[in-house]
Protein backbone atom coordinates (compact mmCIF):
# COMPACT_ATOMS: atom_id res chain seq x y z
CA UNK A 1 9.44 -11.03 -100.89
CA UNK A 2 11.85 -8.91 -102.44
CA UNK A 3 13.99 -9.25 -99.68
CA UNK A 4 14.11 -12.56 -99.40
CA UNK A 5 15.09 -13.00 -102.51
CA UNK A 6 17.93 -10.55 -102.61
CA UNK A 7 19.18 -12.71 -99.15
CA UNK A 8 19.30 -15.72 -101.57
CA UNK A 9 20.88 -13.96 -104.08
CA UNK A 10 23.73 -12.86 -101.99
CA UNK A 11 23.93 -16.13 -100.00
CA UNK A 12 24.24 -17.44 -103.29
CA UNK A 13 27.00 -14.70 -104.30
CA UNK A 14 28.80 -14.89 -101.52
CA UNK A 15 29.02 -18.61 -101.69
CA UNK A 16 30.15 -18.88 -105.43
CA UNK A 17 32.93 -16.29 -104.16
CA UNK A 18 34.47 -18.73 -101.58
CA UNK A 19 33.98 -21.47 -103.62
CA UNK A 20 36.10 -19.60 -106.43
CA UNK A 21 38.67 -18.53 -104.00
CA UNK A 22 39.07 -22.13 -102.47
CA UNK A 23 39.90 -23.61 -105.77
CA UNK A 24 41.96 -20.56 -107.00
CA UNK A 25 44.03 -21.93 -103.75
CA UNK A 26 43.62 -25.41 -104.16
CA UNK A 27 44.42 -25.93 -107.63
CA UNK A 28 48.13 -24.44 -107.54
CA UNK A 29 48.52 -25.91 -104.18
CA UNK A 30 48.12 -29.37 -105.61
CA UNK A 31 50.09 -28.97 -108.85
CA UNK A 32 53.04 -27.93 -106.52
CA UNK A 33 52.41 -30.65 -104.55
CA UNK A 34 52.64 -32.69 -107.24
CA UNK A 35 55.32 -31.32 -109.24
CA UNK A 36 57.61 -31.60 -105.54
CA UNK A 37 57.21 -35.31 -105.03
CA UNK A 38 57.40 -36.33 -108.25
CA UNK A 39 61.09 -34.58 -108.13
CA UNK A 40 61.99 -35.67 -104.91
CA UNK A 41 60.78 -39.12 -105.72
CA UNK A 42 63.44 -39.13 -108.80
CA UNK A 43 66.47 -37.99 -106.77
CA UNK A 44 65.61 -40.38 -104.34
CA UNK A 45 65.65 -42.64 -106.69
CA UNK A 46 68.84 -41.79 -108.24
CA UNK A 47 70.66 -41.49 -104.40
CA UNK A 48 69.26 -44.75 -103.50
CA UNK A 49 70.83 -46.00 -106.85
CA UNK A 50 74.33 -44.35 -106.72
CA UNK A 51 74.80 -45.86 -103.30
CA UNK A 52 73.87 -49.26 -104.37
CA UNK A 53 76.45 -49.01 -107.06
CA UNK A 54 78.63 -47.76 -104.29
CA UNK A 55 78.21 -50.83 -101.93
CA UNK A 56 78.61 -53.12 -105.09
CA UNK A 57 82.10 -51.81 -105.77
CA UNK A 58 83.18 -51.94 -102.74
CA UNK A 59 82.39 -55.05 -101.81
CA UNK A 60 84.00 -56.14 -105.09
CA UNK A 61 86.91 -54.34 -103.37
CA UNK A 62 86.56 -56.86 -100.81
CA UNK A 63 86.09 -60.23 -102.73
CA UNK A 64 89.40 -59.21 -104.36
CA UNK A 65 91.31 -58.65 -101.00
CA UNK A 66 90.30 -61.52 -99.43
CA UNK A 67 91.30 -63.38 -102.56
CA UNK A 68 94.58 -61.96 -102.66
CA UNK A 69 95.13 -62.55 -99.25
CA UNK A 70 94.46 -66.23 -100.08
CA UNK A 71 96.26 -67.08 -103.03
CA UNK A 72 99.25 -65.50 -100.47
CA UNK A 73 98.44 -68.10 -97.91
CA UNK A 74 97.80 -65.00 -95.32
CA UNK A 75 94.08 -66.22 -94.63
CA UNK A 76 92.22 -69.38 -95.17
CA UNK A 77 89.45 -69.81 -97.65
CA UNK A 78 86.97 -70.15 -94.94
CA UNK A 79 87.84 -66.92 -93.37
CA UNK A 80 88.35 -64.97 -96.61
CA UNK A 81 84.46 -66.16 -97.15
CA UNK A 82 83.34 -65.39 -93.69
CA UNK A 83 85.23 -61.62 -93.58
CA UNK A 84 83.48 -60.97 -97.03
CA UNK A 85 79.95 -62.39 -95.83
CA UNK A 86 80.01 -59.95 -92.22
C-alpha cells in the first residue's frame, strides 16, 4: 500500500513539474509573440502608409504634367486623361 501510494505521489510530482516547466516556456513565448506582431503590425502599417502618400504625390506630379502639356497644345485633353488614368 505504501508503495502505491508513493507511485501516485511521484506520478503526481513529476507531473506538476512538467506542467510548471511547460508554462514557464509558454508564457514568455507568447508575450514575445505578442509583443513582435503587434510591432510589426505598426510598421507595416506606417510603410503601407508612406507609400500611399508616395503614389498620391506622384500622381499629382502627373495630373500637373499632363495639364501643362495641354494648356501648351502638346497633347489633347483626351490623351492627357488617358496617360494619367494607365
Amino acid at each position: 500500500m505504501k508503495h502505491l501510494r508513493m507511485g501516485v505521489l511521484l506520478s503526481s510530482l513529476c507531473f506538476n513539474l512538467l506542467a510548471m516547466s511547460l508554462a514557464m516556456l509558454m508564457i514568455p513565448s507568447l508575450v514575445i509573440g505578442i509583443v513582435t506582431y503587434e510591432i510589426t503590425k505598426k510598421q507595416l502599417d506606417l510603410a503601407g502608409e508612406q507609400q500611399l502618400i508616395q503614389d498620391v504625390l506622384h500622381v499629382c506630379a502627373l495630373i500637373d504634367e499632363a495639364n501643362i502639356q495641354v494648356k501648351a497644345g502638346k497633347m489633347t485633353l483626351a490623351a492627357a486623361q488617358e496617360m494619367v488614368k494607365e
